[in-house]
C-alpha atoms as a PDB file:
ATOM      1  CA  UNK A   1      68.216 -38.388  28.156  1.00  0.00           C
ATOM      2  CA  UNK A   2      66.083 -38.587  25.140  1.00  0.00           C
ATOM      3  CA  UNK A   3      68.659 -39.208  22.163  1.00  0.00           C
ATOM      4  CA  UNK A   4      67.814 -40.614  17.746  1.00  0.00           C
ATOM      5  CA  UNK A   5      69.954 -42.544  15.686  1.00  0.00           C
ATOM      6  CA  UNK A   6      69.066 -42.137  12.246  1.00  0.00           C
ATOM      7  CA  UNK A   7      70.176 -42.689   9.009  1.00  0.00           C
ATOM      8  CA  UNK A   8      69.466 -42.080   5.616  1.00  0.00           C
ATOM      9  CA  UNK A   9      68.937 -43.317   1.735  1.00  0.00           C
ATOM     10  CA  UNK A  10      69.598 -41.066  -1.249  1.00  0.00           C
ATOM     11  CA  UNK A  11      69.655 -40.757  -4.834  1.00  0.00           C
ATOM     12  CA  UNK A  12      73.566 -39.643  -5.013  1.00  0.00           C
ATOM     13  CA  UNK A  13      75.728 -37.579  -2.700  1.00  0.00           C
ATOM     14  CA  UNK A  14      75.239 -34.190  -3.553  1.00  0.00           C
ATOM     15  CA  UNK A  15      72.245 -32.785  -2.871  1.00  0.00           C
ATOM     16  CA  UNK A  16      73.120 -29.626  -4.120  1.00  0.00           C
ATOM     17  CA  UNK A  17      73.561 -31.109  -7.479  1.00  0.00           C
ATOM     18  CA  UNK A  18      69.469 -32.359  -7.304  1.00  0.00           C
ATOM     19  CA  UNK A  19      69.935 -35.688  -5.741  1.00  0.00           C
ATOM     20  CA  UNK A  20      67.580 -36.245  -3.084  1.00  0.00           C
ATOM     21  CA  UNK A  21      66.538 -38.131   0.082  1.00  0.00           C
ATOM     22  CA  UNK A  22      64.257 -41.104  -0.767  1.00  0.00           C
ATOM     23  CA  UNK A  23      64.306 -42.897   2.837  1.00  0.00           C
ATOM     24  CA  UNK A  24      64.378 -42.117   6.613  1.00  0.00           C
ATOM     25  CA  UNK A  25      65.183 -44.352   9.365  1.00  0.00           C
ATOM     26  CA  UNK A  26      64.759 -43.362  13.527  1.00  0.00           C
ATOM     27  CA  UNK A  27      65.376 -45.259  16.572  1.00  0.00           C
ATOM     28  CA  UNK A  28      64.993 -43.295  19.869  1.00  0.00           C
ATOM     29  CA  UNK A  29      67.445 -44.162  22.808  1.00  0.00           C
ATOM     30  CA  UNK A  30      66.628 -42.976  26.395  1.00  0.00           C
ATOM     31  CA  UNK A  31      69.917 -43.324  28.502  1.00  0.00           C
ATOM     32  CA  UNK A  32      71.095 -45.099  26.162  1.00  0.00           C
ATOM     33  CA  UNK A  33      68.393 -47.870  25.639  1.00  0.00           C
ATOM     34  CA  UNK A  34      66.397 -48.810  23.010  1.00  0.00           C
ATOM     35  CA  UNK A  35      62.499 -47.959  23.563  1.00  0.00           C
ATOM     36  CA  UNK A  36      61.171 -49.537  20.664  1.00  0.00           C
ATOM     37  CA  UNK A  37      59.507 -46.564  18.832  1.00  0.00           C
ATOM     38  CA  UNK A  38      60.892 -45.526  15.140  1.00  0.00           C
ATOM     39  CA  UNK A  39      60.185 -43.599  12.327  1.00  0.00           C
ATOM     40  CA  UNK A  40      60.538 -44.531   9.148  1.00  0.00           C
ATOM     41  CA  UNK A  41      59.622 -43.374   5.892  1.00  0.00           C
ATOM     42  CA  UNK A  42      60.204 -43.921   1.975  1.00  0.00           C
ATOM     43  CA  UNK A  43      60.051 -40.577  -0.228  1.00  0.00           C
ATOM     44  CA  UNK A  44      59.144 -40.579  -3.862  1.00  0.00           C
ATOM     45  CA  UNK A  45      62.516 -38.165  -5.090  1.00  0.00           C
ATOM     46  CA  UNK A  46      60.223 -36.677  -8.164  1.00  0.00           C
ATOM     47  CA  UNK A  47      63.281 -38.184 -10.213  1.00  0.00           C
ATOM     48  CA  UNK A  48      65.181 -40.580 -11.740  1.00  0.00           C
ATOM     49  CA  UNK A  49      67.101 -42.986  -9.544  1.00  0.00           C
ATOM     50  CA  UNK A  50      70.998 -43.911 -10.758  1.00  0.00           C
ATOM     51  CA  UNK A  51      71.910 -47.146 -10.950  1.00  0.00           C
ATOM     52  CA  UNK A  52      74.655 -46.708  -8.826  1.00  0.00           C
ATOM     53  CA  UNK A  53      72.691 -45.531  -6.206  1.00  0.00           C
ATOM     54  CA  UNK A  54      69.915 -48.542  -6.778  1.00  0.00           C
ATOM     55  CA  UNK A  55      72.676 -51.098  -6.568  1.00  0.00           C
ATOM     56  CA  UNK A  56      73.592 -49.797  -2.864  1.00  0.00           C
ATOM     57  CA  UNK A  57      69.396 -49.837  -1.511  1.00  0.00           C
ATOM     58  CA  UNK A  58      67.738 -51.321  -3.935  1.00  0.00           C
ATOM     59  CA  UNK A  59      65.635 -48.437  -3.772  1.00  0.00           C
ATOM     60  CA  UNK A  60      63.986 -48.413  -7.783  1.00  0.00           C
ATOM     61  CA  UNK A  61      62.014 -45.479  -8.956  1.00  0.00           C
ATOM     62  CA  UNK A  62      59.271 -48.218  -9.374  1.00  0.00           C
ATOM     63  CA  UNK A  63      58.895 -49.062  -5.866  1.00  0.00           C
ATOM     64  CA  UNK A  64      59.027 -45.285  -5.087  1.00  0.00           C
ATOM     65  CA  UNK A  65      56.410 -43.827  -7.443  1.00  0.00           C
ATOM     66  CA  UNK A  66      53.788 -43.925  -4.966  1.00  0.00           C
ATOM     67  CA  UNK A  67      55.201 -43.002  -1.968  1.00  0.00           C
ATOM     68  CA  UNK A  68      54.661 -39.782  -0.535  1.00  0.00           C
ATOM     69  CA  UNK A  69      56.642 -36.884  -0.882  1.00  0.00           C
ATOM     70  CA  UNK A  70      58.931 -35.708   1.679  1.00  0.00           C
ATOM     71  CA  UNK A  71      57.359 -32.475   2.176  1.00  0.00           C
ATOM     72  CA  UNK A  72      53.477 -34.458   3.594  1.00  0.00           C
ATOM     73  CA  UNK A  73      55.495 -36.013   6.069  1.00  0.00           C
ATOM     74  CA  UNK A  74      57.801 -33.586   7.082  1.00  0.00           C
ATOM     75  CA  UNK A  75      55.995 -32.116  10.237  1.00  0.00           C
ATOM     76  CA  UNK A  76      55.420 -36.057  11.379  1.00  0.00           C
ATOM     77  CA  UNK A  77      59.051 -36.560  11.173  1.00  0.00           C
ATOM     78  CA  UNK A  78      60.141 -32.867  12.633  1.00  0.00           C
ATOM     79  CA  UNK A  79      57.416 -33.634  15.826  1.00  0.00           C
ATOM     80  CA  UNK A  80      59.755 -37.198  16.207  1.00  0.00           C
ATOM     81  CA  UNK A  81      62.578 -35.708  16.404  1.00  0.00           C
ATOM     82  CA  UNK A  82      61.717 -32.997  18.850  1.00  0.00           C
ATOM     83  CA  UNK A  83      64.389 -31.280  20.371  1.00  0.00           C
ATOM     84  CA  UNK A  84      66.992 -34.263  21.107  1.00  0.00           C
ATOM     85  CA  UNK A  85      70.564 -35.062  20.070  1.00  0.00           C
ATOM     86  CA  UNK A  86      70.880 -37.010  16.713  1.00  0.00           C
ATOM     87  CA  UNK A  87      72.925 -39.150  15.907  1.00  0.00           C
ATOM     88  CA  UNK A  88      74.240 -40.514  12.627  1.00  0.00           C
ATOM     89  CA  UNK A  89      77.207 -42.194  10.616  1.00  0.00           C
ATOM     90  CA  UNK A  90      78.841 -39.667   9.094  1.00  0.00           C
ATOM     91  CA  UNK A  91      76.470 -37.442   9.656  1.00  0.00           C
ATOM     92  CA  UNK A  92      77.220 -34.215   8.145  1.00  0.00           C
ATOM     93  CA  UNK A  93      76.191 -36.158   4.830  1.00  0.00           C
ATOM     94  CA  UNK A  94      72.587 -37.190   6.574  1.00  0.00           C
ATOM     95  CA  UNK A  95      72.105 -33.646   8.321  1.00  0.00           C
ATOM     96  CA  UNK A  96      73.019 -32.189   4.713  1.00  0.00           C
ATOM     97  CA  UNK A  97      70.254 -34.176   3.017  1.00  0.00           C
ATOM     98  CA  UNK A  98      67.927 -33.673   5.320  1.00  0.00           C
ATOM     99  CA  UNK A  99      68.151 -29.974   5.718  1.00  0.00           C
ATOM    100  CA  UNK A 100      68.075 -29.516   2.040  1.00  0.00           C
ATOM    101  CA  UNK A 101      64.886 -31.498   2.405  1.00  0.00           C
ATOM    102  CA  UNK A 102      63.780 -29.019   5.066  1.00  0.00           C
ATOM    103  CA  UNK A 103      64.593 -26.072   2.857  1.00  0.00           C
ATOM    104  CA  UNK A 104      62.149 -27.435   0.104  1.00  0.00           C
ATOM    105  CA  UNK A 105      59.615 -28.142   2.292  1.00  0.00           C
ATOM    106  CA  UNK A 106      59.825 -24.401   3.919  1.00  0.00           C
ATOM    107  CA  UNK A 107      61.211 -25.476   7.616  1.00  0.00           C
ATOM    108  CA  UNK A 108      63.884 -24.130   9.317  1.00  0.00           C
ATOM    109  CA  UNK A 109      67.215 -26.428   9.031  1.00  0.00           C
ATOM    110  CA  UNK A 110      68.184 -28.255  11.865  1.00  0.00           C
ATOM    111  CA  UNK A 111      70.996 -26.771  14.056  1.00  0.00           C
ATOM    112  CA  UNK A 112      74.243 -28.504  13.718  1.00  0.00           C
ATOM    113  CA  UNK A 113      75.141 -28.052  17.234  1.00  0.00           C
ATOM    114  CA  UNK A 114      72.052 -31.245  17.788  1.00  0.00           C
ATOM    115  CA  UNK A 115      74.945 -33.644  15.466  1.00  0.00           C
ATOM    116  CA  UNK A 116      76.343 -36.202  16.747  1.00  0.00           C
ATOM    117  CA  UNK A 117      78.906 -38.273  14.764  1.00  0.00           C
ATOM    118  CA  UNK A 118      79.601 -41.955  15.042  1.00  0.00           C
ATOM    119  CA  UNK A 119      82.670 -42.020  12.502  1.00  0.00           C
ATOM    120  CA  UNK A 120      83.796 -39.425  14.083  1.00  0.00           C
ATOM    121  CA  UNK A 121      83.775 -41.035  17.377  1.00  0.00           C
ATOM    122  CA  UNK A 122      85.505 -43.970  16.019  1.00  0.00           C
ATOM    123  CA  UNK A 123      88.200 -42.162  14.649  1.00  0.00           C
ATOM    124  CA  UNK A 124      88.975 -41.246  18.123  1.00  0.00           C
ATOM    125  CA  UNK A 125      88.644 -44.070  19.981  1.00  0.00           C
ATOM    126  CA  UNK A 126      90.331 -46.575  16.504  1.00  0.00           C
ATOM    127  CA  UNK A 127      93.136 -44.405  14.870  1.00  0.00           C
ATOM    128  CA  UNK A 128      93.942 -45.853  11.917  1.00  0.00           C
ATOM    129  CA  UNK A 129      91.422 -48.295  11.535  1.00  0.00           C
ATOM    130  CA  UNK A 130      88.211 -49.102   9.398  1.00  0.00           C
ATOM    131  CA  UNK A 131      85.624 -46.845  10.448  1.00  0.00           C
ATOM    132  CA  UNK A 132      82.917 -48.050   8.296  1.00  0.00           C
ATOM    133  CA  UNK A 133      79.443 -49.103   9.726  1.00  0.00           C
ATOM    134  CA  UNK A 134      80.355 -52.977   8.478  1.00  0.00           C
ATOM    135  CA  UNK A 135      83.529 -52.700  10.433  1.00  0.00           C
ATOM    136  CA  UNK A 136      82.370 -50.903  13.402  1.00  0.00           C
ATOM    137  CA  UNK A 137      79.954 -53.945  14.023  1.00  0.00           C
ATOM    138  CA  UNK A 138      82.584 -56.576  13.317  1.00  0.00           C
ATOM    139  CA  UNK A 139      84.342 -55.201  15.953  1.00  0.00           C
ATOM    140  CA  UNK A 140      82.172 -54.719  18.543  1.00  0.00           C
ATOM    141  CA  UNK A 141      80.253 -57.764  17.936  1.00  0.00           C
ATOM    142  CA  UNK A 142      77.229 -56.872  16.516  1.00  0.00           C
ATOM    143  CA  UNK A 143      75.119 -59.401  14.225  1.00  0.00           C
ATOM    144  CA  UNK A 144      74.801 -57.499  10.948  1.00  0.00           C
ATOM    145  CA  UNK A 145      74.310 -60.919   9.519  1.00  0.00           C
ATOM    146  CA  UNK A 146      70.596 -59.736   7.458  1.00  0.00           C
ATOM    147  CA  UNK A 147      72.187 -56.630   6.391  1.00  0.00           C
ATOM    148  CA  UNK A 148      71.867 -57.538   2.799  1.00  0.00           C
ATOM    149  CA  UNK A 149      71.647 -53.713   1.621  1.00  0.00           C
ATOM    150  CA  UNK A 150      71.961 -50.616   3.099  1.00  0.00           C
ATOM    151  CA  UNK A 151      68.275 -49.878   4.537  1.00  0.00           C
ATOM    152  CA  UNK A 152      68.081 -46.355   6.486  1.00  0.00           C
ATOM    153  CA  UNK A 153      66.395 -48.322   9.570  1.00  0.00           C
ATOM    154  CA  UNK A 154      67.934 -51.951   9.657  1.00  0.00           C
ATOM    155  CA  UNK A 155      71.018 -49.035   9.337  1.00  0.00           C
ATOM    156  CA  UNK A 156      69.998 -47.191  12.109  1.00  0.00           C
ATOM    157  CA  UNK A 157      68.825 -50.112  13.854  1.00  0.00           C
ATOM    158  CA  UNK A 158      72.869 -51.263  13.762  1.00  0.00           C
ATOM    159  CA  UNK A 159      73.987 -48.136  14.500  1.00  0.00           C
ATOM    160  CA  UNK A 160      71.785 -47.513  17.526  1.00  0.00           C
ATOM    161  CA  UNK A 161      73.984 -51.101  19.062  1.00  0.00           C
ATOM    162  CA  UNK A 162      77.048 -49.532  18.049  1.00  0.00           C
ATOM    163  CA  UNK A 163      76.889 -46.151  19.753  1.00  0.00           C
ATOM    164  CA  UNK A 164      75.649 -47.804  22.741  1.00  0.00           C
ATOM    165  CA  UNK A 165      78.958 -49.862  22.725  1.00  0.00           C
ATOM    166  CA  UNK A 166      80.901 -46.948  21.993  1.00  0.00           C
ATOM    167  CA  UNK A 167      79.241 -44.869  24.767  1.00  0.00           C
ATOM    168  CA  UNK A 168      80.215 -47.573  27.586  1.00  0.00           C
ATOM    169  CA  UNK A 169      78.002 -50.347  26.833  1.00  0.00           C
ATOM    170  CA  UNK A 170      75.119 -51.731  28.344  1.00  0.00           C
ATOM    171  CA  UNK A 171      76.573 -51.052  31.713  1.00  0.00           C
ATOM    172  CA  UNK A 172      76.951 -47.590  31.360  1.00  0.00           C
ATOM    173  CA  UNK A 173      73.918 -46.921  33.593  1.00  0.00           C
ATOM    174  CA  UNK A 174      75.131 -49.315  36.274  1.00  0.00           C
ATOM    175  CA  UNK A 175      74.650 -48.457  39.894  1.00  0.00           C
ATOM    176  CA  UNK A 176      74.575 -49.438  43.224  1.00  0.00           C
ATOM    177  CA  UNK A 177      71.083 -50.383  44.257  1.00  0.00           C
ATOM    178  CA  UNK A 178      69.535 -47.365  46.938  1.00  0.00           C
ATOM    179  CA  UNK A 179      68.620 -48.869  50.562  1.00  0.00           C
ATOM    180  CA  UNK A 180      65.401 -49.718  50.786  1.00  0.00           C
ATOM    181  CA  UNK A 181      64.874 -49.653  54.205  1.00  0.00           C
ATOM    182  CA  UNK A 182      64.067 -46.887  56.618  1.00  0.00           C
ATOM    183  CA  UNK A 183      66.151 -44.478  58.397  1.00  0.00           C
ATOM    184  CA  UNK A 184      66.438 -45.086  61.970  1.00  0.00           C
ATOM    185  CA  UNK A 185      65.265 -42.588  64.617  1.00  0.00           C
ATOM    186  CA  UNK A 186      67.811 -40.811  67.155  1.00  0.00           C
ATOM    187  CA  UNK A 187      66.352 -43.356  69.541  1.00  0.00           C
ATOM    188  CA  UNK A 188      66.705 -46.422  67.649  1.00  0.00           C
ATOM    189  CA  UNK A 189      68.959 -49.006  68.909  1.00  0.00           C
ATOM    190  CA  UNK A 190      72.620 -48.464  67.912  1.00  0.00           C
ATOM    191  CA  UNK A 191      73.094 -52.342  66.978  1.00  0.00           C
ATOM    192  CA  UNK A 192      74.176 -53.165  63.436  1.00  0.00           C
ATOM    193  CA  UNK A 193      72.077 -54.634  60.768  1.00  0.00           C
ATOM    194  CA  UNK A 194      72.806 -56.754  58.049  1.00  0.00           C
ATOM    195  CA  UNK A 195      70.713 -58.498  55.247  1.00  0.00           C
ATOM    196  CA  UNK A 196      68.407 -61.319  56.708  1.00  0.00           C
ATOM    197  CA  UNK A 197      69.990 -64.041  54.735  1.00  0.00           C
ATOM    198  CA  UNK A 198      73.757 -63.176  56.175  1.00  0.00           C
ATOM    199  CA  UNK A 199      75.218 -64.524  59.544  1.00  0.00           C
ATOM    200  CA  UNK A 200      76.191 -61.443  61.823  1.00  0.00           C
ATOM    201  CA  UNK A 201      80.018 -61.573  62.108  1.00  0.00           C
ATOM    202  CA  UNK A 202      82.098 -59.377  64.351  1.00  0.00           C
ATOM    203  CA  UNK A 203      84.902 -56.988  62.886  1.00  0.00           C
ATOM    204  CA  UNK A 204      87.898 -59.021  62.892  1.00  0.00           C
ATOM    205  CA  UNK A 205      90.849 -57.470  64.196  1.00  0.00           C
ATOM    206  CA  UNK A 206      93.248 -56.079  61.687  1.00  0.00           C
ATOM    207  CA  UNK A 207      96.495 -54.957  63.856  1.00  0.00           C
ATOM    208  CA  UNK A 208      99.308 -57.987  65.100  1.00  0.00           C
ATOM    209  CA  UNK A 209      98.718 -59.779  68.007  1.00  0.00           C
ATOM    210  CA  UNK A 210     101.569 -59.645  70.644  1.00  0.00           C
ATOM    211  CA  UNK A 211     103.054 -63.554  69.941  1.00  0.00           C
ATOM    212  CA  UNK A 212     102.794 -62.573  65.904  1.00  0.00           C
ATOM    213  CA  UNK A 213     105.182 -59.011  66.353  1.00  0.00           C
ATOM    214  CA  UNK A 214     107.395 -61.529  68.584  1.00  0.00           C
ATOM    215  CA  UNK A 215     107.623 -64.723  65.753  1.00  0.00           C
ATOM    216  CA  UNK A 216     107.988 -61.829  63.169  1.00  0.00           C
ATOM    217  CA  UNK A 217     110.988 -60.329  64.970  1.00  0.00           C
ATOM    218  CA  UNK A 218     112.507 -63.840  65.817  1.00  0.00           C
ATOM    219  CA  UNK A 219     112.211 -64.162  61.960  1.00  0.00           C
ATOM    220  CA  UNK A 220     113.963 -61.256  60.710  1.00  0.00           C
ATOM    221  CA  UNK A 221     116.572 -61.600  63.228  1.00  0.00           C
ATOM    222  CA  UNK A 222     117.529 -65.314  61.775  1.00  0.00           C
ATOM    223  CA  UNK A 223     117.783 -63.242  58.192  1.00  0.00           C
ATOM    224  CA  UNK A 224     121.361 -63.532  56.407  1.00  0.00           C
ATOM    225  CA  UNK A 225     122.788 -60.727  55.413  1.00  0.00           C
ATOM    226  CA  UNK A 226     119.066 -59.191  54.716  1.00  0.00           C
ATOM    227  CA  UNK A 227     119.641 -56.418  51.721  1.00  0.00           C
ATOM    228  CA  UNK A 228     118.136 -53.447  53.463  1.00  0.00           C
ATOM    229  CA  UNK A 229     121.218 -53.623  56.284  1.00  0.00           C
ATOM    230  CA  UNK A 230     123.693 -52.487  52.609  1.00  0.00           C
ATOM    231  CA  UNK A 231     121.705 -49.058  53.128  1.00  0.00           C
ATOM    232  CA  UNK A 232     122.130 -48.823  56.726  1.00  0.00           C
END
């Protein structure tokens, strides 16, 4: 299954109020591994950038100014994300940012049902406790070391670790490995196999010999005052 963990950069929180998206992060899973392609893009907002919000990426207007705007890239990143699952930390504020986005660039939002929420998740699985992306990885393990800033890929990079952990891990694909070798024929010899590298053992017997039942019942009957004879 073909899933993306993304994340996002803004100028603010509100993009109904005019703030905008300014950076785009992607990292496609299948089952739940890492493949190696991305998408990733910086956005020149066509405004100013708060300091508040420049203190969290370090996103300036400067460094933005010649980037392209979202709405030349926005087929590129639309094809990327095809049709699969996406996945986000608190996501309804990324899907909200991006579909505004969308909405200036004349596409059709994307459908809510495709959201998938890692706070969410964590809420479930850690009541009560810190749910943010820094403490997510701290408990799971997960180097965030060279997260200096928040960076919509190194983000969704982190992410992408997490929800595999939170998913089952690593192992969540585990199997048993198929049997390589061929079926036998109706008229192939009955006899068992076993792997080349193993000594052929017979079935050991499982039930009491005759002298065993005998030293067990000699044993019991030597028993003093044995507490199942109270119910008797």
């Amino acid at each position: 299954m073909r899933e993306i963990i993304f994340d996002t950069e803004t100028t603010g929180f509100d993009p109904k109020a005019g703030d905008r998206l300014v950076e785009i992060g992607c990292v496609e899973l299948i089952d739940r591994r890492e493949t190696g392609v991305t998408f990733h893009a910086y956005f020149n907002p066509e405004r100013d950038m708060p300091a508040a919000a420049e203190a969290v990426h370090g996103l300036s207007i400067q460094f933005l100014s010649d980037k392209p705007l979202f709405a030349t890239r926005v087929d590129e990143l639309i094809a990327f994300l095809g049709d699969a699952p996406l996945v986000a930390h608190n996501a309804a504020f990324d899907f909200g940012f991006v579909n505004a986005e969308f909405a200036r660039a004349g596409r059709p939002a994307l459908d809510m049902t495709r959201m998938c929420c890692t706070v969410q998740m964590a809420r479930k699985l850690h009541p009560g406790a810190k749910h943010s992306l820094d403490a997510l990885c701290t408990r799971y393990g997960i180097d965030r070391s060279h997260r200096v800033k928040h960076g919509a890929l190194l983000d969704a990079e982190l992410l992408a670790h997490l929800y595999i952990e939170m998913t089952g891990g690593r192992q969540i694909g585990l199997g048993l490995a198929a049997n390589t070798g061929t079926a036998a024929s109706p008229s192939a010899s009955s006899a068992p196999t076993h792997a080349p590298d193993r000594p052929w053992r017979e079935p050991r017997p499982h039930m009491a010999s005759a002298a065993e039942l005998a030293r067990h019942a000699q044993f019991v009957a030597a028993l003093n005052q044995p507490l199942w004879l109270d119910t008797v």
